[in-house]
PDB file of N, CA and C in Angstrom:
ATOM      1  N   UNK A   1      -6.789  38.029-144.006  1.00  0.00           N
ATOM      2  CA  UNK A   1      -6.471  39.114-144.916  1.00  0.00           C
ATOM      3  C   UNK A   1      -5.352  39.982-144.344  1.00  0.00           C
ATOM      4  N   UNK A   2      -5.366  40.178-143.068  1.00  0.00           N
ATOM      5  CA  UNK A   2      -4.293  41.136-142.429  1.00  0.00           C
ATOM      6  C   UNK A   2      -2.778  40.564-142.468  1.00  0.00           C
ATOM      7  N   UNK A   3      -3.226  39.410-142.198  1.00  0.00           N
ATOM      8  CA  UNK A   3      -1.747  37.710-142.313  1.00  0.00           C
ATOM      9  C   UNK A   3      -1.187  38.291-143.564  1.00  0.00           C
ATOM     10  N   UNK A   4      -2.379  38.037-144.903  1.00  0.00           N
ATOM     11  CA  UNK A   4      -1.363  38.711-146.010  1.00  0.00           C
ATOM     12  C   UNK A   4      -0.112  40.055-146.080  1.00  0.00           C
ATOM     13  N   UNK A   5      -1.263  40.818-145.479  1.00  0.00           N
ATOM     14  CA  UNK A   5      -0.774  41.989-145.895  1.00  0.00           C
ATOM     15  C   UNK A   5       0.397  42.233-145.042  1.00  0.00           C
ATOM     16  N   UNK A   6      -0.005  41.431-144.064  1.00  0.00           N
ATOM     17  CA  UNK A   6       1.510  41.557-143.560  1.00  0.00           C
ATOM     18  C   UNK A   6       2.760  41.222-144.098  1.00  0.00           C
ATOM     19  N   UNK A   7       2.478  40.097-144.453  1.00  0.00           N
ATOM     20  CA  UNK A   7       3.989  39.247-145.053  1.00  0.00           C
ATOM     21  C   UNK A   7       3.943  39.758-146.396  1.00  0.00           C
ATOM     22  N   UNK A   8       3.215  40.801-147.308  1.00  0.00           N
ATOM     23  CA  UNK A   8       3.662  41.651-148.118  1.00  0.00           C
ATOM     24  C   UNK A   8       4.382  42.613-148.235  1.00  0.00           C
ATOM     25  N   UNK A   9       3.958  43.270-146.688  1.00  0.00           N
ATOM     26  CA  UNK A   9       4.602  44.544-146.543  1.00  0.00           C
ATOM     27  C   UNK A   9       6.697  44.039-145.991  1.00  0.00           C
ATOM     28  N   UNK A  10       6.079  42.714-145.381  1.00  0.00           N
ATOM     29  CA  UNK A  10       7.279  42.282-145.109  1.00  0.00           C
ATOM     30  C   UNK A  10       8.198  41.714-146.103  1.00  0.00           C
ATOM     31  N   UNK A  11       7.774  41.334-147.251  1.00  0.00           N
ATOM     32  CA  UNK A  11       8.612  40.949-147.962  1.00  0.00           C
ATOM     33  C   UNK A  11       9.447  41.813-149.296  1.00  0.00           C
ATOM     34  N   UNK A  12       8.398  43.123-148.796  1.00  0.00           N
ATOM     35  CA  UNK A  12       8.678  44.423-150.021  1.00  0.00           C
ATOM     36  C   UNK A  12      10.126  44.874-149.207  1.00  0.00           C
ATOM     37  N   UNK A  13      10.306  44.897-148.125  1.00  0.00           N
ATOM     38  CA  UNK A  13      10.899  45.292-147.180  1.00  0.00           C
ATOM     39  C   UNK A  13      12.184  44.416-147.173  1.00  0.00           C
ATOM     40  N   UNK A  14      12.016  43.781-147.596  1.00  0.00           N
ATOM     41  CA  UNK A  14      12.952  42.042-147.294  1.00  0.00           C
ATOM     42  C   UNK A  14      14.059  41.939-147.902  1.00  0.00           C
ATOM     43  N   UNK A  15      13.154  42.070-149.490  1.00  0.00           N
ATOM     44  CA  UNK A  15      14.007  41.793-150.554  1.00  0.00           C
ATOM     45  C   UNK A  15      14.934  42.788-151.206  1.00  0.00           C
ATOM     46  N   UNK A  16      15.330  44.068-150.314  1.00  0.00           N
ATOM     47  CA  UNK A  16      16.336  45.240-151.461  1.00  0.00           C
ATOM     48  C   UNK A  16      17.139  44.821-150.187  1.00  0.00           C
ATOM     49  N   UNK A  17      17.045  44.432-148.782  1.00  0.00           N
ATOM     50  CA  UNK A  17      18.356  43.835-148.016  1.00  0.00           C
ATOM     51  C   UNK A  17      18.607  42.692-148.114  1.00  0.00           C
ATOM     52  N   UNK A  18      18.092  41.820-148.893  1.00  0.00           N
ATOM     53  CA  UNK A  18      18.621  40.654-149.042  1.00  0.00           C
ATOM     54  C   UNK A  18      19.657  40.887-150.663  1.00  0.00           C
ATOM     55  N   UNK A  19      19.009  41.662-151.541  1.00  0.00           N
ATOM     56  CA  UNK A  19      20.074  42.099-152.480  1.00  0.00           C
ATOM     57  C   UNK A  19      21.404  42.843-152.220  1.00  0.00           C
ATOM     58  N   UNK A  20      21.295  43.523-151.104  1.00  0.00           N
ATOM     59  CA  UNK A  20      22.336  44.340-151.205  1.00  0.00           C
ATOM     60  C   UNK A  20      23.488  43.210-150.242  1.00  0.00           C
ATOM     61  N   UNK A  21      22.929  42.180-149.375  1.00  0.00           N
ATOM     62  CA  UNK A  21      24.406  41.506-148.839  1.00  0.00           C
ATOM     63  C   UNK A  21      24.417  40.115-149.804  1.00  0.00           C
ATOM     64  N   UNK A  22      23.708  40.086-150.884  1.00  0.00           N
ATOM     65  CA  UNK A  22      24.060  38.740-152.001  1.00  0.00           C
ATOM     66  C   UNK A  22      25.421  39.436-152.545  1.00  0.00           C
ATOM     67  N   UNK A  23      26.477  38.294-152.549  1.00  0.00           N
ATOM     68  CA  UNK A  23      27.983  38.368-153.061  1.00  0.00           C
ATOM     69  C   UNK A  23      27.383  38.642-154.348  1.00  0.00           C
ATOM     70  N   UNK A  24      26.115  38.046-155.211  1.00  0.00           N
ATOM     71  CA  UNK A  24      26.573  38.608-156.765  1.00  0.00           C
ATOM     72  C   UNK A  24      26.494  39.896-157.368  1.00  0.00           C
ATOM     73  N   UNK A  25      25.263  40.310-155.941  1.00  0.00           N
ATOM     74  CA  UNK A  25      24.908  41.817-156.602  1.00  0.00           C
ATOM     75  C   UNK A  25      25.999  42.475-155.778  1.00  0.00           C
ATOM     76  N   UNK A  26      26.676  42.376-155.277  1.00  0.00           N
ATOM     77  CA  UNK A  26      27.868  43.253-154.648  1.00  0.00           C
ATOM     78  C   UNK A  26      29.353  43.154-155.740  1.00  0.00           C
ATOM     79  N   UNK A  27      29.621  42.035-156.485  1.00  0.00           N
ATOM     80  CA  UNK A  27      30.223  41.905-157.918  1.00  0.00           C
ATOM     81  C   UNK A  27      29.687  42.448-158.506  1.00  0.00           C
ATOM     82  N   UNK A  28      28.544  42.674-159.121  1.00  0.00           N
ATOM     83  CA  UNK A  28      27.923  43.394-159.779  1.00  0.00           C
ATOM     84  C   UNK A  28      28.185  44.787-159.622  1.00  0.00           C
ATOM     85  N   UNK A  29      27.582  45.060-158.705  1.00  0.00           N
ATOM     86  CA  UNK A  29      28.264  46.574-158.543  1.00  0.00           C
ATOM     87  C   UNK A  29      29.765  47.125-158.452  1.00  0.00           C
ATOM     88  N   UNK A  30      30.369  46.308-157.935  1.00  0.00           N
ATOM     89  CA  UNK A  30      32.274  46.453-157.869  1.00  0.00           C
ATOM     90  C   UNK A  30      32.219  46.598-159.760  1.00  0.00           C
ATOM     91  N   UNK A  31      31.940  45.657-160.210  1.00  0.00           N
ATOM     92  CA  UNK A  31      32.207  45.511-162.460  1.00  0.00           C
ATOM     93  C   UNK A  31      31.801  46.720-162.750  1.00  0.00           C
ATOM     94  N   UNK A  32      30.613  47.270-162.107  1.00  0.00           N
ATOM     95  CA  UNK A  32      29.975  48.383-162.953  1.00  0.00           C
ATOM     96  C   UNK A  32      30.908  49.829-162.807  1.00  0.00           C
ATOM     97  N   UNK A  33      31.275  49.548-161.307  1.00  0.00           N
ATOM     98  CA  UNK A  33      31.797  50.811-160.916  1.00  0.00           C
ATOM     99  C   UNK A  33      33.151  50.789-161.433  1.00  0.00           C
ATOM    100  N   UNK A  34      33.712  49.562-161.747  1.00  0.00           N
ATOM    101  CA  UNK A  34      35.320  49.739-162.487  1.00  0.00           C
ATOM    102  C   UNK A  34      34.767  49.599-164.266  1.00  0.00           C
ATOM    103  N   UNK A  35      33.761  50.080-164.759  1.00  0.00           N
ATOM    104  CA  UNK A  35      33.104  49.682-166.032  1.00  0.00           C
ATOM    105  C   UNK A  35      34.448  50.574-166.904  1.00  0.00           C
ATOM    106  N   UNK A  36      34.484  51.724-166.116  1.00  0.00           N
ATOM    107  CA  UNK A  36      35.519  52.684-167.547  1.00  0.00           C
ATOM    108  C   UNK A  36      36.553  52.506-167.494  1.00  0.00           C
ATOM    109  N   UNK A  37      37.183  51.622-166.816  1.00  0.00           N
ATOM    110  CA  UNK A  37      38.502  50.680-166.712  1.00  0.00           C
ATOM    111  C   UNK A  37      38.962  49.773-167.720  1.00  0.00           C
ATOM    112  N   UNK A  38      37.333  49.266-167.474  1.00  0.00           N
ATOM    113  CA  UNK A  38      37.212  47.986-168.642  1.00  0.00           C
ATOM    114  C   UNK A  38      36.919  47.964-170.378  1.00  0.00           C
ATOM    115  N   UNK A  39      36.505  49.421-170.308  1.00  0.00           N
ATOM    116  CA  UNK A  39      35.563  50.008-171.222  1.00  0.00           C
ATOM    117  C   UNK A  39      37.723  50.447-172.262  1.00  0.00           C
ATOM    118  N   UNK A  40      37.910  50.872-171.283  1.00  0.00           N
ATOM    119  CA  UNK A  40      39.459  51.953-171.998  1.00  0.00           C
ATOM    120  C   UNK A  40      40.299  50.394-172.113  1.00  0.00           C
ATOM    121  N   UNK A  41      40.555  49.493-171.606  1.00  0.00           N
ATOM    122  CA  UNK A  41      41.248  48.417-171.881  1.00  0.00           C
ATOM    123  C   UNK A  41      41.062  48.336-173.117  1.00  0.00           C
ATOM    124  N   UNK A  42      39.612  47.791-173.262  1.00  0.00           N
ATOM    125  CA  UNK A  42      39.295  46.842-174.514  1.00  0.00           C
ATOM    126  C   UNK A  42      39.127  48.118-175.296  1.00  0.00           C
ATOM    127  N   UNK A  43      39.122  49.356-175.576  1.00  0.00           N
ATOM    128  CA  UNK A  43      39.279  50.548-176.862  1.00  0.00           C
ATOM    129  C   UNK A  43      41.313  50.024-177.101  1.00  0.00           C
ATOM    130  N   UNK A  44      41.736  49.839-176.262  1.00  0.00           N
ATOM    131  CA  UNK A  44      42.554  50.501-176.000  1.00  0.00           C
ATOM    132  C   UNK A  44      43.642  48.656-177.400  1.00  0.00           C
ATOM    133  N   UNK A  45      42.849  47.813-176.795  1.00  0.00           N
ATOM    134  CA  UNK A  45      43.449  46.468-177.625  1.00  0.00           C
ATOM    135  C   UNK A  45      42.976  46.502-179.143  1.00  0.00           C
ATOM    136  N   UNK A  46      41.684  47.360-179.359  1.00  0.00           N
ATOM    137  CA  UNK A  46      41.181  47.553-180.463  1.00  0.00           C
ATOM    138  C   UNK A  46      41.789  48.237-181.200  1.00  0.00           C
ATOM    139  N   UNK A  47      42.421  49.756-180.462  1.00  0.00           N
ATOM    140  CA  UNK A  47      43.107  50.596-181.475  1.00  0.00           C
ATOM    141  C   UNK A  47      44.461  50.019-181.929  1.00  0.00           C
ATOM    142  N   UNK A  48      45.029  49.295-181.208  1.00  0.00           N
ATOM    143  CA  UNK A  48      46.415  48.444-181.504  1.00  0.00           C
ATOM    144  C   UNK A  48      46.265  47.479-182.364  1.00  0.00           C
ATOM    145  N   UNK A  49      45.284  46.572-182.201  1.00  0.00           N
ATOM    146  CA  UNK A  49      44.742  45.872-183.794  1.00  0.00           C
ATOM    147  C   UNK A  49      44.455  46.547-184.713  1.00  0.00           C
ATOM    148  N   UNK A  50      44.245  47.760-184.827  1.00  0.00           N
ATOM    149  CA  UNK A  50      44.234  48.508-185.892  1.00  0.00           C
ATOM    150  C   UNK A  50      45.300  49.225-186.731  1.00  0.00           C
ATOM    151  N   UNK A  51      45.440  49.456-185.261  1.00  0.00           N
ATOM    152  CA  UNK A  51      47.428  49.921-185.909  1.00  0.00           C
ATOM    153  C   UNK A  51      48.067  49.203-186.719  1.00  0.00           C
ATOM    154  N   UNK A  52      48.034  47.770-185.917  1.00  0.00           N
ATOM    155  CA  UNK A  52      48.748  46.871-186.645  1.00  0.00           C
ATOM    156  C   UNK A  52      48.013  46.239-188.216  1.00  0.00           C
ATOM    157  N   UNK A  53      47.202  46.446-188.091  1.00  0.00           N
ATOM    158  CA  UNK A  53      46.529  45.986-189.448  1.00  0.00           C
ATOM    159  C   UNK A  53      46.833  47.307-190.452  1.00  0.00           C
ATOM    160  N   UNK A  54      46.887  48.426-190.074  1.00  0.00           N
ATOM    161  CA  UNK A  54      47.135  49.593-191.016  1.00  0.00           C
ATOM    162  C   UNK A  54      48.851  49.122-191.785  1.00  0.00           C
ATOM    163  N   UNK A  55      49.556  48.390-191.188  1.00  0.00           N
ATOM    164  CA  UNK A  55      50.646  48.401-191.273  1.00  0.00           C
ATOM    165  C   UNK A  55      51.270  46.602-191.952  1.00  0.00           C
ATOM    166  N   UNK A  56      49.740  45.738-192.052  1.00  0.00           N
ATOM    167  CA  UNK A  56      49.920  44.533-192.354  1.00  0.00           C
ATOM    168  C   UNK A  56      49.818  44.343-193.585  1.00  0.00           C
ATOM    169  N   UNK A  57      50.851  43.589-194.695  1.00  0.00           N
ATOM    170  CA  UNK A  57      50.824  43.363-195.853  1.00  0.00           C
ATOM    171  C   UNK A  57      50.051  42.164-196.324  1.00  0.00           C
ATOM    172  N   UNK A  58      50.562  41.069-195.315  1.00  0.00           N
ATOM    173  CA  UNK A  58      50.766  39.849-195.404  1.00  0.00           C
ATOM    174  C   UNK A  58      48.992  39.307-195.311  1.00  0.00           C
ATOM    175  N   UNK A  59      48.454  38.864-196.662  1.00  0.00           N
ATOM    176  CA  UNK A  59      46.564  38.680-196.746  1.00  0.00           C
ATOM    177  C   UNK A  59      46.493  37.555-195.397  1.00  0.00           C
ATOM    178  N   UNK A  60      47.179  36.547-195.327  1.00  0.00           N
ATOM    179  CA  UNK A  60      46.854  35.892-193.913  1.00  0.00           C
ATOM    180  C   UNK A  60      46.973  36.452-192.810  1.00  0.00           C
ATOM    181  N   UNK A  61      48.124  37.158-192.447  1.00  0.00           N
ATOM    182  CA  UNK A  61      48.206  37.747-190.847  1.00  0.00           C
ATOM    183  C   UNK A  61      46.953  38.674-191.171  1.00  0.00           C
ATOM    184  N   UNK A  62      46.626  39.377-192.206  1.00  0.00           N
ATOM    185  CA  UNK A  62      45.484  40.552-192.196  1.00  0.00           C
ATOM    186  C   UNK A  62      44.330  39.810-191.889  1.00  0.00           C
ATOM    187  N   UNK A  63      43.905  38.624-192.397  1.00  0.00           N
ATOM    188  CA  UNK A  63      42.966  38.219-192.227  1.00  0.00           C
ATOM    189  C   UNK A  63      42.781  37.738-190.370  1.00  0.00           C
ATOM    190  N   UNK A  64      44.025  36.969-189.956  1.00  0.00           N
ATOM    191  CA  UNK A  64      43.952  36.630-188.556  1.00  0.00           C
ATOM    192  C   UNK A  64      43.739  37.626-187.739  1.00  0.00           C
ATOM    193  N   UNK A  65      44.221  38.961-188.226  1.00  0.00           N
ATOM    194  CA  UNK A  65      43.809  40.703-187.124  1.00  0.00           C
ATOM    195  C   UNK A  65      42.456  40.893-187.429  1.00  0.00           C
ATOM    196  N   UNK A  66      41.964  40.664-188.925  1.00  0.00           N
ATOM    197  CA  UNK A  66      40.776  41.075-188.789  1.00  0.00           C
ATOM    198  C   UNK A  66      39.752  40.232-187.848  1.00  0.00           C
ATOM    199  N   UNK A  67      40.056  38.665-187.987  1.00  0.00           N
ATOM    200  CA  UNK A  67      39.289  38.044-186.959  1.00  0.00           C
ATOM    201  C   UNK A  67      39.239  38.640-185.499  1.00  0.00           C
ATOM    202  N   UNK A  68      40.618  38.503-185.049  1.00  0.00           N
ATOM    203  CA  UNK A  68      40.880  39.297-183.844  1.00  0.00           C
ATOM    204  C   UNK A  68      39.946  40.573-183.063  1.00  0.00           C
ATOM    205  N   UNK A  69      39.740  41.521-184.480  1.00  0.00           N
ATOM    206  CA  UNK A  69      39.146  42.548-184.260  1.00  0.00           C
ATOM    207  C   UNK A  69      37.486  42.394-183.986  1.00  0.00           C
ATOM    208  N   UNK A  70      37.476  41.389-185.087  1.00  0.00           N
ATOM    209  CA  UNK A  70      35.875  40.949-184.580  1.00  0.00           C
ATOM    210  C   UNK A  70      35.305  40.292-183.544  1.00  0.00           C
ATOM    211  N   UNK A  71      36.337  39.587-183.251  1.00  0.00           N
ATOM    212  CA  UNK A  71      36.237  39.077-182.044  1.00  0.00           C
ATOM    213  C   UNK A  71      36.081  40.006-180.299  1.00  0.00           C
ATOM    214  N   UNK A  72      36.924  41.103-180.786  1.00  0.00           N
ATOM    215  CA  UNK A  72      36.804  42.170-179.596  1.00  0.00           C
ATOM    216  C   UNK A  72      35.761  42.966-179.601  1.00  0.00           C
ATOM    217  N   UNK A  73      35.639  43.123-181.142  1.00  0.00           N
ATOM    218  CA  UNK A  73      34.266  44.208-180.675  1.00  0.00           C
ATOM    219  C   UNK A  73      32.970  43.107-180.580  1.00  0.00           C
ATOM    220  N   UNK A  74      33.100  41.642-181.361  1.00  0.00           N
ATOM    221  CA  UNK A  74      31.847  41.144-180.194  1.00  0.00           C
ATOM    222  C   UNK A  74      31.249  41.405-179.238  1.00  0.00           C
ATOM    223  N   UNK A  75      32.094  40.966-178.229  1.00  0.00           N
ATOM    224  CA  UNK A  75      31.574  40.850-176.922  1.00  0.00           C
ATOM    225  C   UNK A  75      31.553  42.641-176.332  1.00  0.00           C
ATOM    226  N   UNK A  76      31.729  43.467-177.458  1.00  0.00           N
ATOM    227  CA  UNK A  76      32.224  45.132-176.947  1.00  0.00           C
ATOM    228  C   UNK A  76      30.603  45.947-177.573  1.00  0.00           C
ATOM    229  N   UNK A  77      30.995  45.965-179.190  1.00  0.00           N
ATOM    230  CA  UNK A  77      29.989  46.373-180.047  1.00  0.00           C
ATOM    231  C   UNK A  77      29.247  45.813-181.043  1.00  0.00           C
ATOM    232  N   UNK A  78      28.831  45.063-180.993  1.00  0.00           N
ATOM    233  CA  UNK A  78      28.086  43.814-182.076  1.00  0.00           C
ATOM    234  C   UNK A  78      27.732  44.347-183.443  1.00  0.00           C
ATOM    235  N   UNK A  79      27.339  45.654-183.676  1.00  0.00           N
ATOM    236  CA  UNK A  79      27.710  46.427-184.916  1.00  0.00           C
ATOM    237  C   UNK A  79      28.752  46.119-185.900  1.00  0.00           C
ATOM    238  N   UNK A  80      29.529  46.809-184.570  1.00  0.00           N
ATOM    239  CA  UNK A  80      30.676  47.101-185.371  1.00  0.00           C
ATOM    240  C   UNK A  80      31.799  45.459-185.940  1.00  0.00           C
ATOM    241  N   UNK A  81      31.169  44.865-184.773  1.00  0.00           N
ATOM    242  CA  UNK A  81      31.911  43.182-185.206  1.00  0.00           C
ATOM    243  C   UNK A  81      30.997  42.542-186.528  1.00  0.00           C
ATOM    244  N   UNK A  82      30.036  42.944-186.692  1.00  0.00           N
ATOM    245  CA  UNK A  82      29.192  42.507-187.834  1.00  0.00           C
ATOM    246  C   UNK A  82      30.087  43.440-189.043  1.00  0.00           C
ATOM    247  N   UNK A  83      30.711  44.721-188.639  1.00  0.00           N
ATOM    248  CA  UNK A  83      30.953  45.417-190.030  1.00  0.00           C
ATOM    249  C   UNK A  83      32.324  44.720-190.390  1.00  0.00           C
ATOM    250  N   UNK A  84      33.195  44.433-189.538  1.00  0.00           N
ATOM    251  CA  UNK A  84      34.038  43.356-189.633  1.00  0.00           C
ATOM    252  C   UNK A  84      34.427  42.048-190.034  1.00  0.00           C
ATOM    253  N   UNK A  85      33.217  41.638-189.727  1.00  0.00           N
ATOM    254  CA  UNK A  85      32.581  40.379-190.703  1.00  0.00           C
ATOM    255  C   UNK A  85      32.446  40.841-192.355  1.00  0.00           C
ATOM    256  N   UNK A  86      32.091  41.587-192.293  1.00  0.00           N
ATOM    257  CA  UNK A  86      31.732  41.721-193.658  1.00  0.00           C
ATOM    258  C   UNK A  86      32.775  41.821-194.375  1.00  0.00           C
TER     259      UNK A  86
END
């Protein structure tokens, strides 16, 4: 019984330093911490597809921006790519 409790206490112990030197959770944290980098990019390709669609006559190129657009806020806002769809 003590055997257990040992290699419990040892493995509670174990496993937040074995996370912190795994390469994925250290990517992980580098993505999160550049998140509003990534976050202002992709606003930033969205509002320019918009621009340009405010300004598109042509029903095919409109239709290819609107894909475009849905396509960004996919993987961004799934809402809002569904209202796009529509």
């Amino acid at each position: 019984m003590l055997h257990r409790i040992a290699i419990l206490i040892i493995s509670i112990f174990a496993i937040p330093l074995s996370a912190t030197t795994n390469p994925g959770i250290q990517q992980l944290e580098k993505v999160l911490h550049d998140r509003d980098k990534y976050v202002s990019a992709k606003e930033h390709r969205i509002d320019s597809l918009k621009s340009i669609l405010k300004h598109q006559w042509d029903v095919k190129q409109k239709l290819e921006c609107y894909d475009e657009l849905y396509r960004e806020y996919l993987t961004f806002r799934f809402d809002s790519a569904i209202a796009y769809l529509d």
